[in-house]
C-alpha atoms as a PDB file:
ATOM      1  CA  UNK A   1       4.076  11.136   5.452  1.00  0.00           C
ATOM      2  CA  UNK A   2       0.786   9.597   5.673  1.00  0.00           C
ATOM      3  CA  UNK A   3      -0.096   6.476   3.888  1.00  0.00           C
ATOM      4  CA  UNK A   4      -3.765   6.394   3.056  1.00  0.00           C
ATOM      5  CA  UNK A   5      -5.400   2.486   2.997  1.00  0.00           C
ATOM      6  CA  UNK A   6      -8.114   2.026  -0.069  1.00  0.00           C
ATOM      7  CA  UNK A   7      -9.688  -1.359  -0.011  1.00  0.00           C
ATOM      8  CA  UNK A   8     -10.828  -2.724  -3.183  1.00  0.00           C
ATOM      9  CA  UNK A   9     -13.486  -4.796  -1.799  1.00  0.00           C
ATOM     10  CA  UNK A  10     -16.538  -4.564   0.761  1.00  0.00           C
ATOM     11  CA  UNK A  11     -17.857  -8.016   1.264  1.00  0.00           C
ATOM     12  CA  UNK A  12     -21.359  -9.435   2.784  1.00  0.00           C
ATOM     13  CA  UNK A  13     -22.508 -12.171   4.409  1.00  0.00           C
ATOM     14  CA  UNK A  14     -25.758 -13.161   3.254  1.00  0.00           C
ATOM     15  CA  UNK A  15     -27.542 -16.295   3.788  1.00  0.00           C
ATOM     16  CA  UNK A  16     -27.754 -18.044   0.455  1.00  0.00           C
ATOM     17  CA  UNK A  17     -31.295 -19.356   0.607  1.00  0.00           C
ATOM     18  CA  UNK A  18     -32.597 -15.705   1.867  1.00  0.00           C
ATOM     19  CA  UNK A  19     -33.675 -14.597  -2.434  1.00  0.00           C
ATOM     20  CA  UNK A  20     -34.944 -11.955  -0.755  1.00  0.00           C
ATOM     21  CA  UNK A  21     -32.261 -10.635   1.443  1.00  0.00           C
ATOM     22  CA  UNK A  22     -29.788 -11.388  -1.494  1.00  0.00           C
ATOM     23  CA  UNK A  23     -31.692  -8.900  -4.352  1.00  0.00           C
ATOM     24  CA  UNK A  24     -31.336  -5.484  -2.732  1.00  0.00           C
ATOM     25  CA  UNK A  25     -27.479  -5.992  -2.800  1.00  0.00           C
ATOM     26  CA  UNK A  26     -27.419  -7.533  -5.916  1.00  0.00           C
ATOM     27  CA  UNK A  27     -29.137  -4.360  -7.453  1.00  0.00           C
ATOM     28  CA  UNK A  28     -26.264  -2.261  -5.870  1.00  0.00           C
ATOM     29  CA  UNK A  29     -23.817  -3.925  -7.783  1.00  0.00           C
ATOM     30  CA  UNK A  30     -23.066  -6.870  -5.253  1.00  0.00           C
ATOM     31  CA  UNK A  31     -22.174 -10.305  -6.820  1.00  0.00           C
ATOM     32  CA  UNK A  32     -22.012 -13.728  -4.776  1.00  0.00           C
ATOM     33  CA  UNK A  33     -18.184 -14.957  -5.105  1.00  0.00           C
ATOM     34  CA  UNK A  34     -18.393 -17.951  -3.077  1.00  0.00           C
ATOM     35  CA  UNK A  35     -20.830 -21.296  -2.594  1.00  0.00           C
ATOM     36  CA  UNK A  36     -21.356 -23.675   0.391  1.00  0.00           C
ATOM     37  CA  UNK A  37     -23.135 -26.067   0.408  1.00  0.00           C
ATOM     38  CA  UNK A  38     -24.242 -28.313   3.474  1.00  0.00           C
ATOM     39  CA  UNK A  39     -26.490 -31.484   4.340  1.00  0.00           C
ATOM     40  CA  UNK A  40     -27.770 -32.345   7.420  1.00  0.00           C
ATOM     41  CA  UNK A  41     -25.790 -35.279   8.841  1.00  0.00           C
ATOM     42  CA  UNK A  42     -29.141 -37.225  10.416  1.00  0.00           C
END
């Protein structure tokens, strides 16, 4: 028997404040699911 494994997901890591970076995915159908958020401590 051999089990076959189908993710239902790919996720990316792309830098938030890269617009640019972020639009070619986002036209394949990619959508952000997560935020952070940071401040330098200084």
């Amino acid at each position: 028997m051999q089990v076959q494994f189908r993710p239902a997901t790919l996720s990316l890591r792309v830098f938030g404040h890269k617009v640019a970076a972020r639009a070619p995915y986002e036209r394949l159908g990619y959508a952000a699911t997560s935020l952070t958020m940071s401040k330098p401590l200084r």
